[in-house]
PDB file of N, CA and C in Angstrom:
ATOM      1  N   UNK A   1     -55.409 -75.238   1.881  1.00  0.00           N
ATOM      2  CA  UNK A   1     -56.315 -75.922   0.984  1.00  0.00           C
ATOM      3  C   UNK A   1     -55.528 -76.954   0.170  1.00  0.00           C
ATOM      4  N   UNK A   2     -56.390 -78.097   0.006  1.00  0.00           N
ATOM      5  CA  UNK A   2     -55.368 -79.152  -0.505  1.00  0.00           C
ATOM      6  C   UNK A   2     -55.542 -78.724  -2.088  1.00  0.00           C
ATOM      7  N   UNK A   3     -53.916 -79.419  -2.807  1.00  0.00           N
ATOM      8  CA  UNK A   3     -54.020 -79.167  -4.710  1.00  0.00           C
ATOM      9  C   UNK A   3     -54.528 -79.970  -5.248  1.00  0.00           C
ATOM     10  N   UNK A   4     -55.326 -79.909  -6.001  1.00  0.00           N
ATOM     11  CA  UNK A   4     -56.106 -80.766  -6.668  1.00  0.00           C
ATOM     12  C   UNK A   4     -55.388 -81.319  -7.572  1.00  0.00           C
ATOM     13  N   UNK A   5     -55.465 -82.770  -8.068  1.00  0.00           N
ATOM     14  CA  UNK A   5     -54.895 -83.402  -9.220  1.00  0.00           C
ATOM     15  C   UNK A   5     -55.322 -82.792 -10.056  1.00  0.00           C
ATOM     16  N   UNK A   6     -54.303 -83.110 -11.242  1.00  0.00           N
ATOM     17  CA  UNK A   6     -54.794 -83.057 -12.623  1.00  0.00           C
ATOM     18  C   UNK A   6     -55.129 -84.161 -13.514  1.00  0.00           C
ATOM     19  N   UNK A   7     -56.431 -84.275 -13.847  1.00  0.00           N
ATOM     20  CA  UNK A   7     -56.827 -85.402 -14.005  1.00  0.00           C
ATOM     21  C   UNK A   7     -57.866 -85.470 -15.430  1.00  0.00           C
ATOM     22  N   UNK A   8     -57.819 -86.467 -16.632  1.00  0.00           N
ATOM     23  CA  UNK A   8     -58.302 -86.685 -17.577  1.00  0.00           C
ATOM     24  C   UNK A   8     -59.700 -87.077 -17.645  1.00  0.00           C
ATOM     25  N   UNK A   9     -60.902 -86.957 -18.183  1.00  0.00           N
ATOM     26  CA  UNK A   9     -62.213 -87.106 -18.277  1.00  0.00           C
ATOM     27  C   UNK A   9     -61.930 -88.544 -17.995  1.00  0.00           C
ATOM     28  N   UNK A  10     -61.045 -89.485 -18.854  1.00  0.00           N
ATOM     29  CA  UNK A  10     -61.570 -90.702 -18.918  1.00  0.00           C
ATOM     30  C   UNK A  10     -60.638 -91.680 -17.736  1.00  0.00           C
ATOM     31  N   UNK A  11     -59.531 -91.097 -17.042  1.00  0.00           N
ATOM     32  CA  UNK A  11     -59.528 -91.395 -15.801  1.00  0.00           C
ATOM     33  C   UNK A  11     -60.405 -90.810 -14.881  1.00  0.00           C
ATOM     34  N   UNK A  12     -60.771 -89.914 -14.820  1.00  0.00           N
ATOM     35  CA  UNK A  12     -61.925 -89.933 -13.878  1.00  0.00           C
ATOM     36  C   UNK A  12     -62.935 -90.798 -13.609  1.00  0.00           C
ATOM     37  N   UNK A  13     -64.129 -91.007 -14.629  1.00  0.00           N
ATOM     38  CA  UNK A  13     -64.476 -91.908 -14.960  1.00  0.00           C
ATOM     39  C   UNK A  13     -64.490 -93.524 -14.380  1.00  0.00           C
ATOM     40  N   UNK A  14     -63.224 -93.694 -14.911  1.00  0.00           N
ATOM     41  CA  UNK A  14     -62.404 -94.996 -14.486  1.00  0.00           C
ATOM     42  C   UNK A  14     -61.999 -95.503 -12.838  1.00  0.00           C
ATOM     43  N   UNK A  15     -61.771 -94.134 -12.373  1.00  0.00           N
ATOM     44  CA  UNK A  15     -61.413 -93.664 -10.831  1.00  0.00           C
ATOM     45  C   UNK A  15     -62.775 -94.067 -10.078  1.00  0.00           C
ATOM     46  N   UNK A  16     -64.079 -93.581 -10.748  1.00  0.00           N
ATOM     47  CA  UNK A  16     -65.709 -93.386 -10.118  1.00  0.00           C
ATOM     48  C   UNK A  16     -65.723 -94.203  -9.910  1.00  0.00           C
ATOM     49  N   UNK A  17     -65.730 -95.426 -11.056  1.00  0.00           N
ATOM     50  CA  UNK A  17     -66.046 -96.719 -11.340  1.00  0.00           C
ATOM     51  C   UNK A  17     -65.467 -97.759 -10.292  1.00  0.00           C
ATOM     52  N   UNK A  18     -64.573 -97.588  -9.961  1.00  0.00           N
ATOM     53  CA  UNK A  18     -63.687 -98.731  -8.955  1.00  0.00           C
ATOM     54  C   UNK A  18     -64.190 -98.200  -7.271  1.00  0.00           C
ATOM     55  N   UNK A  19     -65.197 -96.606  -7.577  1.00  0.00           N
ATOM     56  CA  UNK A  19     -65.424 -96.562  -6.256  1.00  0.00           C
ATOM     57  C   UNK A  19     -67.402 -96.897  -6.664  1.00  0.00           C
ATOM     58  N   UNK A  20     -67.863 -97.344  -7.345  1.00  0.00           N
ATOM     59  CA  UNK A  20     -68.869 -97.948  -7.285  1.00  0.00           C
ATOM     60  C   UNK A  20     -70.146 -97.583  -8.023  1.00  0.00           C
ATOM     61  N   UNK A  21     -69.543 -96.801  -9.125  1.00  0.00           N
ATOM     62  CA  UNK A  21     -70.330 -96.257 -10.015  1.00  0.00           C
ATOM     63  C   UNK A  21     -70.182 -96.586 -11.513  1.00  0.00           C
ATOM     64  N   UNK A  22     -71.571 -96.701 -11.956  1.00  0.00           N
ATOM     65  CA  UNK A  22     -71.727 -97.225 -13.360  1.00  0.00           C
ATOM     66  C   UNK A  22     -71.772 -96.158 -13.950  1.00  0.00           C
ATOM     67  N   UNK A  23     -71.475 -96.439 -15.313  1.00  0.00           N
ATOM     68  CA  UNK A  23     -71.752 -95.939 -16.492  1.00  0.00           C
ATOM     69  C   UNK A  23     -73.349 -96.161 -17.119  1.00  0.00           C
ATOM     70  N   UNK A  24     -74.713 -94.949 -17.049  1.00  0.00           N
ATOM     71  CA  UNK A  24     -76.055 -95.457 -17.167  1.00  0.00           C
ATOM     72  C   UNK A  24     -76.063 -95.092 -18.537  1.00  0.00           C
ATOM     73  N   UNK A  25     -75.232 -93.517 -19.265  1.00  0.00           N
ATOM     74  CA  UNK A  25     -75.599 -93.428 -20.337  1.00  0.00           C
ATOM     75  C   UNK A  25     -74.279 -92.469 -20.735  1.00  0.00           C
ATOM     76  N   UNK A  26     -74.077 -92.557 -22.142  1.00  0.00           N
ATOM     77  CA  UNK A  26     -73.539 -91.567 -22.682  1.00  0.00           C
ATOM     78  C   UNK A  26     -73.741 -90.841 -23.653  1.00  0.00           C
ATOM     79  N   UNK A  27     -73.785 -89.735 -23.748  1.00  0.00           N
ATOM     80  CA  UNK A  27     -73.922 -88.700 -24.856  1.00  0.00           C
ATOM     81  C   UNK A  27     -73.219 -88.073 -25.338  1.00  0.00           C
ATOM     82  N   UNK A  28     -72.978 -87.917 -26.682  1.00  0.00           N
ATOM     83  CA  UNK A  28     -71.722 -87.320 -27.261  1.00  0.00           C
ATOM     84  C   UNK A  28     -70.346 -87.685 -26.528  1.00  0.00           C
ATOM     85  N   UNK A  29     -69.892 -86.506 -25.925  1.00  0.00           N
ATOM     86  CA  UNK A  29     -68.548 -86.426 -25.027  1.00  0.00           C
ATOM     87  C   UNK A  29     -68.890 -86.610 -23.514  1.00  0.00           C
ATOM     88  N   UNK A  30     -70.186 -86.924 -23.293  1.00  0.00           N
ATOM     89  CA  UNK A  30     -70.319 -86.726 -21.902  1.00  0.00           C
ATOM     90  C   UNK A  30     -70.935 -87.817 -21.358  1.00  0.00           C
ATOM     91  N   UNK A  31     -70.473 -88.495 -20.280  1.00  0.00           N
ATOM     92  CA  UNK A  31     -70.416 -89.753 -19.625  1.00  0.00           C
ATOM     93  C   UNK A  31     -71.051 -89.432 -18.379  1.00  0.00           C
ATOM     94  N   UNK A  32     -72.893 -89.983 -18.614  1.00  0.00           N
ATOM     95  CA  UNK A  32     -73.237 -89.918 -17.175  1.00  0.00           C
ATOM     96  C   UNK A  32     -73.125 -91.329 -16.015  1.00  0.00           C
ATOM     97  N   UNK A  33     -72.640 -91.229 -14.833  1.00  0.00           N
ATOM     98  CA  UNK A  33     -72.739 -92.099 -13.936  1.00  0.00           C
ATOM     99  C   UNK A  33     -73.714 -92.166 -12.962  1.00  0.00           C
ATOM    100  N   UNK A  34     -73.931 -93.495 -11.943  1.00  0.00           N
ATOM    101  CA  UNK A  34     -74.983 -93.213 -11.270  1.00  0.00           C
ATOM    102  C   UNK A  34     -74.739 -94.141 -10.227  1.00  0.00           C
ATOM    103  N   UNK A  35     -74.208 -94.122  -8.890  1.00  0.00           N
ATOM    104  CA  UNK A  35     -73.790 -95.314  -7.525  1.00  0.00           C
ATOM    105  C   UNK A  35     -74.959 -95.915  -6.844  1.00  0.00           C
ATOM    106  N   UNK A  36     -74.865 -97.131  -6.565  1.00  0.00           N
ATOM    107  CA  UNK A  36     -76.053 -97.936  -6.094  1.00  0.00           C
ATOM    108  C   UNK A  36     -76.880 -96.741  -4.973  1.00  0.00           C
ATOM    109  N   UNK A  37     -76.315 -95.952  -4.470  1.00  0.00           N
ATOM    110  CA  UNK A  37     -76.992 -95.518  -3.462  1.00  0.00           C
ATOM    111  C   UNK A  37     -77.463 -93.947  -3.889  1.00  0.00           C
ATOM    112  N   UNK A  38     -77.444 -94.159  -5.447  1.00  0.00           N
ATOM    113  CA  UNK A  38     -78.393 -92.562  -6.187  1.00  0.00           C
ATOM    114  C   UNK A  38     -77.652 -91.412  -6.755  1.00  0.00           C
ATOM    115  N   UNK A  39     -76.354 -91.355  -5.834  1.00  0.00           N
ATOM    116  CA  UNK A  39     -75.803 -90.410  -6.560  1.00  0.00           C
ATOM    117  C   UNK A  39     -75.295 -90.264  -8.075  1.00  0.00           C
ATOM    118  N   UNK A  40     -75.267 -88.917  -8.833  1.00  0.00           N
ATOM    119  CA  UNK A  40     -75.289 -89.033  -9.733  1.00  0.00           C
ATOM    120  C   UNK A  40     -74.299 -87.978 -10.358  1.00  0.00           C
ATOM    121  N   UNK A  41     -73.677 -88.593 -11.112  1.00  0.00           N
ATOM    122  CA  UNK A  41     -72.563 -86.692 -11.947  1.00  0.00           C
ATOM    123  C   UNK A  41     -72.330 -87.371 -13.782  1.00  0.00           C
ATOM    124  N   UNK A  42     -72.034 -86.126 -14.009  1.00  0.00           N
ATOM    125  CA  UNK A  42     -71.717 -86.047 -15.506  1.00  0.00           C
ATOM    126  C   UNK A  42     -70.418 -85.796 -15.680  1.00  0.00           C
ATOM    127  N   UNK A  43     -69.743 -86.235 -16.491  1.00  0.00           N
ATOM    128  CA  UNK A  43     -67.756 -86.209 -16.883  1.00  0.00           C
ATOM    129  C   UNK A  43     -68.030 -86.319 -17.987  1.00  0.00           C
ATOM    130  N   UNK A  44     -67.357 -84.690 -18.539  1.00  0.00           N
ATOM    131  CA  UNK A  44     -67.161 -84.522 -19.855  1.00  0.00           C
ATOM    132  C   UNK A  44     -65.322 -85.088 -19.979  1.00  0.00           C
ATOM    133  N   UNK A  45     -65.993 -86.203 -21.367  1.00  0.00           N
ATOM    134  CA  UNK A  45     -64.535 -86.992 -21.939  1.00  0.00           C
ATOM    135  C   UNK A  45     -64.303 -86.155 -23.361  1.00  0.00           C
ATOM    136  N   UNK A  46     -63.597 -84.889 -23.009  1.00  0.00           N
ATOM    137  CA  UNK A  46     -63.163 -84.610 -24.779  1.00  0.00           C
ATOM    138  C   UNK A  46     -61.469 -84.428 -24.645  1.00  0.00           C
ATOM    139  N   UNK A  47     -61.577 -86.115 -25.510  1.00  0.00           N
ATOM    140  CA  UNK A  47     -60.478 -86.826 -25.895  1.00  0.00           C
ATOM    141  C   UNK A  47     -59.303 -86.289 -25.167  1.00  0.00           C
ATOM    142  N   UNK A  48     -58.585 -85.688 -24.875  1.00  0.00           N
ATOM    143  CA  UNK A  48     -57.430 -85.822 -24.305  1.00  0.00           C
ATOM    144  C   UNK A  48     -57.186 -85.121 -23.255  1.00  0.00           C
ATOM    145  N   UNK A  49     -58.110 -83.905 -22.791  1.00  0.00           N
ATOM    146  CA  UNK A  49     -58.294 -82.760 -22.302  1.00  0.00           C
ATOM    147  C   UNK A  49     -58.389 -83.172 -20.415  1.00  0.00           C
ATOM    148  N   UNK A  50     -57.705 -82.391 -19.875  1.00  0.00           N
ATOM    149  CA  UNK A  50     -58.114 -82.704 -18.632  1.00  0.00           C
ATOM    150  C   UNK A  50     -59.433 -82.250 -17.809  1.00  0.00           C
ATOM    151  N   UNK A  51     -60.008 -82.065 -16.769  1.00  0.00           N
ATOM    152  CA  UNK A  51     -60.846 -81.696 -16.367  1.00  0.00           C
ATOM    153  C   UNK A  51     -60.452 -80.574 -15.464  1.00  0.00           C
ATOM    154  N   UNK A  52     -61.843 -79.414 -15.930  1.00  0.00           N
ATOM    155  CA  UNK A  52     -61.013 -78.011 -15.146  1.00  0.00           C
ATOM    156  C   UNK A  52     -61.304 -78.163 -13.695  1.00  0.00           C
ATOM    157  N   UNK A  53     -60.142 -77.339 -12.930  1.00  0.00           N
ATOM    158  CA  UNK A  53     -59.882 -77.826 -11.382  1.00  0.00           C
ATOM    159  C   UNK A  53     -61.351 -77.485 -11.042  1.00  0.00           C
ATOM    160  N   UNK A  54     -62.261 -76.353 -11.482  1.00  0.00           N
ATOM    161  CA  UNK A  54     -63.118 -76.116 -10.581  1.00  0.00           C
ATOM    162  C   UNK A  54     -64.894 -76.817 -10.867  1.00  0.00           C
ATOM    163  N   UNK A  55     -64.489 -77.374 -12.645  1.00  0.00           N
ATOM    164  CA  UNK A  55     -65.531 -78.496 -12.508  1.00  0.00           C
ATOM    165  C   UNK A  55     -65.448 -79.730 -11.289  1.00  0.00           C
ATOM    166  N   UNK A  56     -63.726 -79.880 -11.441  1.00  0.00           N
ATOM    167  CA  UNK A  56     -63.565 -81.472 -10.737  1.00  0.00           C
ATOM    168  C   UNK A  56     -63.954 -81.025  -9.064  1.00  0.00           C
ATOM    169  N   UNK A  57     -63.508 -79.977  -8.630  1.00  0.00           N
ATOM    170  CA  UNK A  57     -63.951 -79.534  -7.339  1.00  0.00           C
ATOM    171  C   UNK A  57     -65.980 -79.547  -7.112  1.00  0.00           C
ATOM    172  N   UNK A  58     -66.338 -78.750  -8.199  1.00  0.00           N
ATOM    173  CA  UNK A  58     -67.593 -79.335  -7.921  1.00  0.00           C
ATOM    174  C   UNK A  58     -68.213 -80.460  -7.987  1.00  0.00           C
ATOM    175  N   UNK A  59     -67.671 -81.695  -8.805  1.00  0.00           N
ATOM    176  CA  UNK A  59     -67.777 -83.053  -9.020  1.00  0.00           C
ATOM    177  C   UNK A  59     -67.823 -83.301  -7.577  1.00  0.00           C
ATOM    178  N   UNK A  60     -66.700 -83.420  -7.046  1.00  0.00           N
ATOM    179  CA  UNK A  60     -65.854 -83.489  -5.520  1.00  0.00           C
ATOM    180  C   UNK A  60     -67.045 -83.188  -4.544  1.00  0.00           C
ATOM    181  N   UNK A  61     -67.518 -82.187  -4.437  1.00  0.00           N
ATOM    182  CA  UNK A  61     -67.993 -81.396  -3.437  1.00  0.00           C
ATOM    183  C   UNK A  61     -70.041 -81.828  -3.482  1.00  0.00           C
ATOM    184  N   UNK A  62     -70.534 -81.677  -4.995  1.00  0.00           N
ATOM    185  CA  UNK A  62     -71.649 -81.416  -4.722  1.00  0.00           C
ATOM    186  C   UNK A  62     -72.025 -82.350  -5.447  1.00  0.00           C
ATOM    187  N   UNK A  63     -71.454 -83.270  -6.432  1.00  0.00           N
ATOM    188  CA  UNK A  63     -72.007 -84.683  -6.809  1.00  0.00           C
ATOM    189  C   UNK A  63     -71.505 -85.795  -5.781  1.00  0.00           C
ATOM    190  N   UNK A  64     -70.262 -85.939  -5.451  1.00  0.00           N
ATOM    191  CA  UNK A  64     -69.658 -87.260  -4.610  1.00  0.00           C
ATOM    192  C   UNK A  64     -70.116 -86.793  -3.218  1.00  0.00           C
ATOM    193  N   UNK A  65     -70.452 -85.831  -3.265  1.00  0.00           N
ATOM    194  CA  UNK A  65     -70.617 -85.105  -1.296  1.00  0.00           C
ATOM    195  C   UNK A  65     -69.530 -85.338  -0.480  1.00  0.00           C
ATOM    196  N   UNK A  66     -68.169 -85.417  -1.359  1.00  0.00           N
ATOM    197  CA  UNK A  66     -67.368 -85.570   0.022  1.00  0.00           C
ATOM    198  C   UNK A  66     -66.479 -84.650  -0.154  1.00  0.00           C
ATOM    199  N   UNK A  67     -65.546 -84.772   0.980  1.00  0.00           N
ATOM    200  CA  UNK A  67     -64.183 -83.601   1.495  1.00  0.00           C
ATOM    201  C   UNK A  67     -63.389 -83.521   0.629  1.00  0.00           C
ATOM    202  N   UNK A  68     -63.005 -82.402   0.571  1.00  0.00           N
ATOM    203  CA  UNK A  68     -61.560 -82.227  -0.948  1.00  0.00           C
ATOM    204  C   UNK A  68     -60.341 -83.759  -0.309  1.00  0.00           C
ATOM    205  N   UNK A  69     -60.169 -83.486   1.206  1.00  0.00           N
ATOM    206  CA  UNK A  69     -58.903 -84.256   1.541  1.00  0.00           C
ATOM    207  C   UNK A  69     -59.743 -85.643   1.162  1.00  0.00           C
ATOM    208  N   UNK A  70     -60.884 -85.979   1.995  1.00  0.00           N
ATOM    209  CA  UNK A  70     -61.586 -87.690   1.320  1.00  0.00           C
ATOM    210  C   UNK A  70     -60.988 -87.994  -0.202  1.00  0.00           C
ATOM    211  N   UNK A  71     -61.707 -87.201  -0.762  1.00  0.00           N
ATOM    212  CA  UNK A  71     -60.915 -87.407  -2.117  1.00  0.00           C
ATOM    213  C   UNK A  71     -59.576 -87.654  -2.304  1.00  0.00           C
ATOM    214  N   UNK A  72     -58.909 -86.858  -1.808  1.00  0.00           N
ATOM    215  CA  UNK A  72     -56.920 -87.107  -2.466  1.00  0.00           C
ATOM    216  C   UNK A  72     -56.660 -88.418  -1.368  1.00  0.00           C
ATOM    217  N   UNK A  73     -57.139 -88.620  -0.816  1.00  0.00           N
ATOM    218  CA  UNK A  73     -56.873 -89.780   0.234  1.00  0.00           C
ATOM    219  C   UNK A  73     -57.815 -91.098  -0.530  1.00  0.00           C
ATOM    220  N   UNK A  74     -58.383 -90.859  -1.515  1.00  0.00           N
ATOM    221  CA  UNK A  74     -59.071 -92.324  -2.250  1.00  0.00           C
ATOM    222  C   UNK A  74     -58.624 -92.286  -3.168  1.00  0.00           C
ATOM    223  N   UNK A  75     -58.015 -91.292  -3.543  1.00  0.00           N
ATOM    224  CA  UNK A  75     -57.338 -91.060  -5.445  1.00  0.00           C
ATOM    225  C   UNK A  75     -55.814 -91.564  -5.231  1.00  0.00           C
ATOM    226  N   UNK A  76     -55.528 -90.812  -4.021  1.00  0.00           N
ATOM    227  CA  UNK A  76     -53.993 -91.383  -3.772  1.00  0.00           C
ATOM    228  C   UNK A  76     -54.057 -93.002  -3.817  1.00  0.00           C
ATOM    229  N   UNK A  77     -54.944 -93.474  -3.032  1.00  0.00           N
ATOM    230  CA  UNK A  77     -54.849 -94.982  -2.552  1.00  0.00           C
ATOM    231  C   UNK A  77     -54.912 -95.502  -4.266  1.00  0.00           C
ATOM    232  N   UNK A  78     -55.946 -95.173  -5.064  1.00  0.00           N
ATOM    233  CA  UNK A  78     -56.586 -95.443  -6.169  1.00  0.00           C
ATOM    234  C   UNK A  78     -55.141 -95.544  -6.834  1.00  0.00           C
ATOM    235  N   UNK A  79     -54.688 -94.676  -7.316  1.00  0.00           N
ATOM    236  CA  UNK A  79     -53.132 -94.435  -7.553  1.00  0.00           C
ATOM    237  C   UNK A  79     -51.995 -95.323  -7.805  1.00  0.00           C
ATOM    238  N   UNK A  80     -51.852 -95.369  -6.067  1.00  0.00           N
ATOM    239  CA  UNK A  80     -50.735 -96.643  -5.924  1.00  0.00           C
ATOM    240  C   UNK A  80     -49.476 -95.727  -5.113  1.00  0.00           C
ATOM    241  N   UNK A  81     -50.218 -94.576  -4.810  1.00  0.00           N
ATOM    242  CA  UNK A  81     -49.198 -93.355  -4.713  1.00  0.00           C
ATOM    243  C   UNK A  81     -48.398 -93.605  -3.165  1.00  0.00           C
TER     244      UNK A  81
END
């Protein structure tokens, strides 16, 4: 099983965004997005904190619909890694 990054609410976020998702609304600490083609997730930004592996896995899995490896293979690229 691949390791998941460790990764900050507001790089995440930032990460979505360059793959094609807006920012529609935010509330309090929590930043909803939404990609031309419907999909939709919520990223909680509290301030410095990273995101827990098994929220970001469900982010991963059942908001983006894609493969754990899809992911580290767009985050890596995203990266510079």
């Amino acid at each position: 099983m691949p390791k998941l990054p460790v990764i900050k609410g507001r790089e995440l976020v930032i990460f979505l965004e360059s793959l094609g998702f807006r920012v529609i609304r935010t509330k309090g600490s929590h930043v909803r997005l939404r990609s031309e083609d419907g999909q939709a997730t919520t990223v909680p930004v509290h301030g410095n904190k990273d995101i827990p592996k098994g929220l970001l896995r469900k982010i991963i899995r059942e908001d983006l619909e894609i493969s754990l490896d899809e992911f580290l293979k767009l985050y890596s690229g995203y990266k510079g890694k």
